[in-house]
PDB file of N, CA and C in Angstrom:
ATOM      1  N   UNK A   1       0.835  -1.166   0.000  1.00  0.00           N
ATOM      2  CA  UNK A   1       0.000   0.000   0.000  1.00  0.00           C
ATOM      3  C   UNK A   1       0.889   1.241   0.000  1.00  0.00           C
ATOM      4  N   UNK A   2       0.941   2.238  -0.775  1.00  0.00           N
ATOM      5  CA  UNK A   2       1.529   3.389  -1.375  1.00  0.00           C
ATOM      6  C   UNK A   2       0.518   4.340  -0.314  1.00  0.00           C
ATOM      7  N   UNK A   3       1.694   5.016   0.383  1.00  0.00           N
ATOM      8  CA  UNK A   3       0.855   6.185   1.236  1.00  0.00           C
ATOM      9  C   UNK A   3       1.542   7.550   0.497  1.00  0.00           C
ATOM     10  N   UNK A   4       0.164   8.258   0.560  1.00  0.00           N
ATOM     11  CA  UNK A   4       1.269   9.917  -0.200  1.00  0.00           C
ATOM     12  C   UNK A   4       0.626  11.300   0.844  1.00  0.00           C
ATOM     13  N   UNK A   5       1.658  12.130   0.832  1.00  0.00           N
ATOM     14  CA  UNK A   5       1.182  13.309   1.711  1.00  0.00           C
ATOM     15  C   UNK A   5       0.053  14.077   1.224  1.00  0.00           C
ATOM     16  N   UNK A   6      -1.041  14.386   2.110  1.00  0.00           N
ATOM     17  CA  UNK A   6      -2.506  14.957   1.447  1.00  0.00           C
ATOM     18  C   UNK A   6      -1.524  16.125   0.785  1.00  0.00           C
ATOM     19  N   UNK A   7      -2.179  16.911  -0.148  1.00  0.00           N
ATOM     20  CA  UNK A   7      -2.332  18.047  -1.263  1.00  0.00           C
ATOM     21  C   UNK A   7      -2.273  19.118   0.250  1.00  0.00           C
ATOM     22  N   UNK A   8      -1.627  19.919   0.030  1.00  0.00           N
ATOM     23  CA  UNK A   8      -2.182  21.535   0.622  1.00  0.00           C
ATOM     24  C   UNK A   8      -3.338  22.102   0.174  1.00  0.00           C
ATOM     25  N   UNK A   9      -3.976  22.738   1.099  1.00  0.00           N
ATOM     26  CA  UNK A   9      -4.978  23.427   0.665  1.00  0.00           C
ATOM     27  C   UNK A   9      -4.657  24.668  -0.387  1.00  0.00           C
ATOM     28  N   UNK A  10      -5.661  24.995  -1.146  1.00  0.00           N
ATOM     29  CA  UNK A  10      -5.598  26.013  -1.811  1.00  0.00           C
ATOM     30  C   UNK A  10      -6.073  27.652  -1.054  1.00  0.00           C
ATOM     31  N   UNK A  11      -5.129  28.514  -1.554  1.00  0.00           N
ATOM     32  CA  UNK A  11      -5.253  29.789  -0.630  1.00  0.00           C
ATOM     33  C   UNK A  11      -6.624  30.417  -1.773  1.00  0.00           C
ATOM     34  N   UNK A  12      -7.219  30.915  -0.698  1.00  0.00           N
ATOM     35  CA  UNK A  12      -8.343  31.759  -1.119  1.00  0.00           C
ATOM     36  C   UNK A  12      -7.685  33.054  -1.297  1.00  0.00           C
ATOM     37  N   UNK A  13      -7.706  33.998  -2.275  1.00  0.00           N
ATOM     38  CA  UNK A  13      -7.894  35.354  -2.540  1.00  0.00           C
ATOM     39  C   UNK A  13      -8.329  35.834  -1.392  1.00  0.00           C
ATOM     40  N   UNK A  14      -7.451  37.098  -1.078  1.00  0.00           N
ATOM     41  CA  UNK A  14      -8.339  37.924   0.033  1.00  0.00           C
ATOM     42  C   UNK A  14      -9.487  38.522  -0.871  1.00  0.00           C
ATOM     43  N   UNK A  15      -9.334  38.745  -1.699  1.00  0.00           N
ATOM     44  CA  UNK A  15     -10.582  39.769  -2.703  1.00  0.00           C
ATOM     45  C   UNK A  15     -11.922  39.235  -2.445  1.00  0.00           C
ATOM     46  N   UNK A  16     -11.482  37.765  -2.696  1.00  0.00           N
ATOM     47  CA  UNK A  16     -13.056  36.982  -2.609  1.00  0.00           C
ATOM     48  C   UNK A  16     -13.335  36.513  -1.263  1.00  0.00           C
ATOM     49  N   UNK A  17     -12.454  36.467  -0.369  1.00  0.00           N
ATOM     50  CA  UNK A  17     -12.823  36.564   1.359  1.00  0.00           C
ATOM     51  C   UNK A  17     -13.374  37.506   1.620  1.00  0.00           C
ATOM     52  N   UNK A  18     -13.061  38.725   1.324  1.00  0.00           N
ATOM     53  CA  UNK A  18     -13.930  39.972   1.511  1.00  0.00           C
ATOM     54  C   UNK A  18     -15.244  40.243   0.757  1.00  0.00           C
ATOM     55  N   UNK A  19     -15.645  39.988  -0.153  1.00  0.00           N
ATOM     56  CA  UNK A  19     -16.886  39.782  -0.773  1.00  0.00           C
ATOM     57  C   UNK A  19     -17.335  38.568  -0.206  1.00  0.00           C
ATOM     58  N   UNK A  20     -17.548  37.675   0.294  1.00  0.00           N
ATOM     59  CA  UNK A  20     -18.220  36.668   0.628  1.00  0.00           C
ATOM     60  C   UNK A  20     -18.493  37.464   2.068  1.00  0.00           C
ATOM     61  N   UNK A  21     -17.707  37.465   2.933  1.00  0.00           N
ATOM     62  CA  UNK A  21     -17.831  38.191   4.171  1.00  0.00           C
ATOM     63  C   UNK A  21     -19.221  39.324   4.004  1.00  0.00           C
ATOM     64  N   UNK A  22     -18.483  40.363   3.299  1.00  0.00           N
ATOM     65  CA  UNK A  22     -19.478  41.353   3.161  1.00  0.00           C
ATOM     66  C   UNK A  22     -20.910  40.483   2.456  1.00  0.00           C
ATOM     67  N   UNK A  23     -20.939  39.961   1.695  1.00  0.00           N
ATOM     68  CA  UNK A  23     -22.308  39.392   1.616  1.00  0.00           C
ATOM     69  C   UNK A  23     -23.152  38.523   2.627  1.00  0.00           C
ATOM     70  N   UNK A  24     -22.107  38.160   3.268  1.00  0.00           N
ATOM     71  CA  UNK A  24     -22.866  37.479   4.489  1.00  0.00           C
ATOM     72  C   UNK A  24     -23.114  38.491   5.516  1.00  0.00           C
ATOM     73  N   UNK A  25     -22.551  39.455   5.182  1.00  0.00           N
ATOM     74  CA  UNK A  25     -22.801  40.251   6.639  1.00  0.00           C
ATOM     75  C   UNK A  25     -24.172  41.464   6.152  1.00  0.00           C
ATOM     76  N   UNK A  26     -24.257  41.355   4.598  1.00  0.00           N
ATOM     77  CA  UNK A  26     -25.245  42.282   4.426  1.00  0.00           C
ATOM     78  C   UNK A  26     -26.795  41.319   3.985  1.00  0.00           C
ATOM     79  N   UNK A  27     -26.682  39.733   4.377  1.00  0.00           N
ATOM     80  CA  UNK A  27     -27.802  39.493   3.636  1.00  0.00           C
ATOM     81  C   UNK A  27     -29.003  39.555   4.956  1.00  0.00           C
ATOM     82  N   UNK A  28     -29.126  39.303   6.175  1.00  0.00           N
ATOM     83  CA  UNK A  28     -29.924  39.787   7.427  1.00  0.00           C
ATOM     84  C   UNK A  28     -30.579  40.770   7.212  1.00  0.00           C
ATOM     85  N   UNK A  29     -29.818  42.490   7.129  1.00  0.00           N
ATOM     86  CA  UNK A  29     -30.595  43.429   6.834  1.00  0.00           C
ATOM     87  C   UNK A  29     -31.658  43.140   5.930  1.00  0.00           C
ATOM     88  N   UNK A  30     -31.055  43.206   4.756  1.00  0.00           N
ATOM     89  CA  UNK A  30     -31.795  42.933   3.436  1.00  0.00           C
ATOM     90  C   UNK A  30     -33.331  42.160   3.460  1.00  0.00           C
ATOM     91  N   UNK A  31     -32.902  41.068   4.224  1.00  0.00           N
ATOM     92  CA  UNK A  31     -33.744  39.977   4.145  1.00  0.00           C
ATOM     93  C   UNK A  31     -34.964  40.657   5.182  1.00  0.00           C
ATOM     94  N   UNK A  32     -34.462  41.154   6.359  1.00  0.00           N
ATOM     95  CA  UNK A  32     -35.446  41.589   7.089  1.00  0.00           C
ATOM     96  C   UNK A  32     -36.110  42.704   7.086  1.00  0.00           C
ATOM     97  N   UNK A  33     -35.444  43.513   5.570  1.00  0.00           N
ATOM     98  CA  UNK A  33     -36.446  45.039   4.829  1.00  0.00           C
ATOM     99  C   UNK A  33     -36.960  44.352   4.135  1.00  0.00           C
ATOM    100  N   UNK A  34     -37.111  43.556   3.423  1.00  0.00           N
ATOM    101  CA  UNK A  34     -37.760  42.856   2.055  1.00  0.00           C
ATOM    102  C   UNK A  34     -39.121  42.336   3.018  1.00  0.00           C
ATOM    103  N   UNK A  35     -38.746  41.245   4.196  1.00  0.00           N
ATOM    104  CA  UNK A  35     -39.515  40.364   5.245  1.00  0.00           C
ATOM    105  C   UNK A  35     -40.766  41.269   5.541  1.00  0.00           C
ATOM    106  N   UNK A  36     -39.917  42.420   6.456  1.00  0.00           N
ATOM    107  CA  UNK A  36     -41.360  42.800   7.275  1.00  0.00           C
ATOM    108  C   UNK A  36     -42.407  43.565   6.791  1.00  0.00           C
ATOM    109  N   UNK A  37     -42.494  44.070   5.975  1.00  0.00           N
ATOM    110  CA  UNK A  37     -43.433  44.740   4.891  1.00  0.00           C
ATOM    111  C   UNK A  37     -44.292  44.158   4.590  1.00  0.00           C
ATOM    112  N   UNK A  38     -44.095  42.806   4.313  1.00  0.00           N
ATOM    113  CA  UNK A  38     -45.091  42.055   3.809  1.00  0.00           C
ATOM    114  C   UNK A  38     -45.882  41.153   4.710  1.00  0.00           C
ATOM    115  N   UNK A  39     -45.424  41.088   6.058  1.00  0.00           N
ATOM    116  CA  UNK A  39     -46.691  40.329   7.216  1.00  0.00           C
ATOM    117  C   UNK A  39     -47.924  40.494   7.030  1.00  0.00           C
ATOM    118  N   UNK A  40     -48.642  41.535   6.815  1.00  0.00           N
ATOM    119  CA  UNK A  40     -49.682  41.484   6.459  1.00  0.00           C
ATOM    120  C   UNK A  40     -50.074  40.546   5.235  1.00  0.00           C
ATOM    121  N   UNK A  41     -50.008  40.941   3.969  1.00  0.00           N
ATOM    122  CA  UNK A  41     -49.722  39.895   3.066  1.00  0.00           C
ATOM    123  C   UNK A  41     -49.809  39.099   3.282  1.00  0.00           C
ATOM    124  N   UNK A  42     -48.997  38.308   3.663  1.00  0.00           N
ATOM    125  CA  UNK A  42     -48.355  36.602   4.069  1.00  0.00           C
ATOM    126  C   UNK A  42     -49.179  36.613   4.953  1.00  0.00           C
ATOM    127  N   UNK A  43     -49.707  36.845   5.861  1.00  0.00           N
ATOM    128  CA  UNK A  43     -50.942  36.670   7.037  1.00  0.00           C
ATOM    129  C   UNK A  43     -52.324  36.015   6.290  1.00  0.00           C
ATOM    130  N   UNK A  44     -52.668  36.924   5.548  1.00  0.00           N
ATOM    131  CA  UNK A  44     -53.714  36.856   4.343  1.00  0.00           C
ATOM    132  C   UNK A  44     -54.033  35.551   3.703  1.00  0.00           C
ATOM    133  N   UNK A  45     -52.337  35.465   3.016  1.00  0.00           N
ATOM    134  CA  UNK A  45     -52.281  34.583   1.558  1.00  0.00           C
ATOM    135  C   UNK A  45     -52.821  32.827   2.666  1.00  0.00           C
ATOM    136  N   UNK A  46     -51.892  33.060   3.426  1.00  0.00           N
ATOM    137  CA  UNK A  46     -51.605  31.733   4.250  1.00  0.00           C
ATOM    138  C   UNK A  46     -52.978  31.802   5.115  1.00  0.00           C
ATOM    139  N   UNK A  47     -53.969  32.304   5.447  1.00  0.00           N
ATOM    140  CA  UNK A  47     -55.514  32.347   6.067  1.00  0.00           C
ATOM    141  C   UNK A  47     -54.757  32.426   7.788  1.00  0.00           C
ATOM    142  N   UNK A  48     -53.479  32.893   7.815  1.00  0.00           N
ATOM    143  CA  UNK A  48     -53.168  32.637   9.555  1.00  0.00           C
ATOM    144  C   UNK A  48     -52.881  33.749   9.724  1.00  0.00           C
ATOM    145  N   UNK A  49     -52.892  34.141  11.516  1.00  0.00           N
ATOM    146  CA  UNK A  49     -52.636  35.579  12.220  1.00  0.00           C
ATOM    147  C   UNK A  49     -52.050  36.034  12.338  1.00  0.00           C
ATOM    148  N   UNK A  50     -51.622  37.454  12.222  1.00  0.00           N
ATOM    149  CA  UNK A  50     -50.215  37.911  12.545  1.00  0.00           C
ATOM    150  C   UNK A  50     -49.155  37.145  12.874  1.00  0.00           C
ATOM    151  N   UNK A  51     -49.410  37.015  14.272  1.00  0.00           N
ATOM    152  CA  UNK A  51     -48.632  36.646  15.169  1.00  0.00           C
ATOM    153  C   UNK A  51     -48.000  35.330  14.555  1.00  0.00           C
ATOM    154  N   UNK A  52     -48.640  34.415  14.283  1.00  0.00           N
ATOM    155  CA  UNK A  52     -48.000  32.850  13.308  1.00  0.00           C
ATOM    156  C   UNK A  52     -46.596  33.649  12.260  1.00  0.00           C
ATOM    157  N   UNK A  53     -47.274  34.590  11.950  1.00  0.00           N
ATOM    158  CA  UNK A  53     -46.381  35.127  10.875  1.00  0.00           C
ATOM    159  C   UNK A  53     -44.582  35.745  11.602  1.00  0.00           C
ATOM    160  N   UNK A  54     -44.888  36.475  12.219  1.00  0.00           N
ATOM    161  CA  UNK A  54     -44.011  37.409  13.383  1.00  0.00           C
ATOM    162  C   UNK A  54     -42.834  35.773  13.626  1.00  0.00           C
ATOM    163  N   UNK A  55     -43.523  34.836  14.007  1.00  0.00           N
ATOM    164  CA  UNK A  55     -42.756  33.956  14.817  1.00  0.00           C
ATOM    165  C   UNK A  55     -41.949  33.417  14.075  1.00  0.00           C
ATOM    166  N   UNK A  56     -42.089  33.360  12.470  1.00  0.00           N
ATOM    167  CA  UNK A  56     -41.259  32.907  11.087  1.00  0.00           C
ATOM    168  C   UNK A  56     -39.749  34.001  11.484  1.00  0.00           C
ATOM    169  N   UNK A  57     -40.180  34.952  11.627  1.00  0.00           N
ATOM    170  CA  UNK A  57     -38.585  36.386  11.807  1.00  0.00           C
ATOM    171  C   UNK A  57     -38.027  35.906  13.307  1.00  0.00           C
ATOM    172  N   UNK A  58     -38.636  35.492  14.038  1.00  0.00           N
ATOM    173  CA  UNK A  58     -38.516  34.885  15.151  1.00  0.00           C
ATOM    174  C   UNK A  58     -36.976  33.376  14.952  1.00  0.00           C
ATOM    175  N   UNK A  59     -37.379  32.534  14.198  1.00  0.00           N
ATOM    176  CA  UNK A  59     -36.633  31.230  13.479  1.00  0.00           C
ATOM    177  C   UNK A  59     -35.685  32.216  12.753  1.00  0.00           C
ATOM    178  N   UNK A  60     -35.891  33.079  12.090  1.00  0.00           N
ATOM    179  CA  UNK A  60     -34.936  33.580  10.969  1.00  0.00           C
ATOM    180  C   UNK A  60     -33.853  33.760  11.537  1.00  0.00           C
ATOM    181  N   UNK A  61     -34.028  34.508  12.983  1.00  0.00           N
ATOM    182  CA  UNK A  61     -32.904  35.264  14.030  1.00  0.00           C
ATOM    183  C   UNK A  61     -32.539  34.286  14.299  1.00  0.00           C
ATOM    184  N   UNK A  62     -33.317  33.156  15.105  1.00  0.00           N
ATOM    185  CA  UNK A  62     -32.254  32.027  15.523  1.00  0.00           C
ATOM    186  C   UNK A  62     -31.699  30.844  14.893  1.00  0.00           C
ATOM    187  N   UNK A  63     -32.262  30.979  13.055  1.00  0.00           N
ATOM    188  CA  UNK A  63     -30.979  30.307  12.778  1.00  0.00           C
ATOM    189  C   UNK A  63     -30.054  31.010  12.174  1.00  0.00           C
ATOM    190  N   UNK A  64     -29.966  32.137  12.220  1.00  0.00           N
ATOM    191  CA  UNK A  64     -28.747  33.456  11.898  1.00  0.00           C
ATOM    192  C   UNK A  64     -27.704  33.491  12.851  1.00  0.00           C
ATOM    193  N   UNK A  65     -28.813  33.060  13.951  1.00  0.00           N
ATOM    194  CA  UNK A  65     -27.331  32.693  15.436  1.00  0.00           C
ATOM    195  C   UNK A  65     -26.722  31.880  15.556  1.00  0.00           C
ATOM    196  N   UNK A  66     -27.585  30.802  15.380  1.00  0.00           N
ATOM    197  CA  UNK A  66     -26.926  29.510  15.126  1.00  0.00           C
ATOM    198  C   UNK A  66     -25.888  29.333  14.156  1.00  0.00           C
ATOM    199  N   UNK A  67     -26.325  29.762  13.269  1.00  0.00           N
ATOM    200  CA  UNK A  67     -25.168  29.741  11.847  1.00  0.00           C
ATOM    201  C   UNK A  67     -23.914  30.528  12.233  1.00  0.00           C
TER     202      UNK A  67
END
């Protein structure tokens, strides 16, 4: 059996570390100006109450934390 040393990893570009970063760090806002506008709406479409709705931004936050 032939053993060989793993490969090195490949270096990431800082260019594209910094754009990924910044996109992860700007997609929350975004998501939660686009989100809350439309509760009403989505309350409607789906025949359920506010509040059912509210508790969806509720999950959003905690798997944003989690992540």
């Amino acid at each position: 059996m032939i053993v060989t040393a793993p490969k090195p990893a490949k270096k990431i570009p800082p260019f594209l570390l910094i754009v990924v970063l910044a996109l992860l760090a700007g997609f929350p806002p975004m998501a939660t100006d686009m989100y809350l506008p439309a509760f009403h709406v989505m309350a409607d479409r789906f025949g359920v109450a506010d509040s059912a709705i509210e508790i969806t931004l509720s999950v959003f936050f905690l798997g944003l934390a989690l992540g």
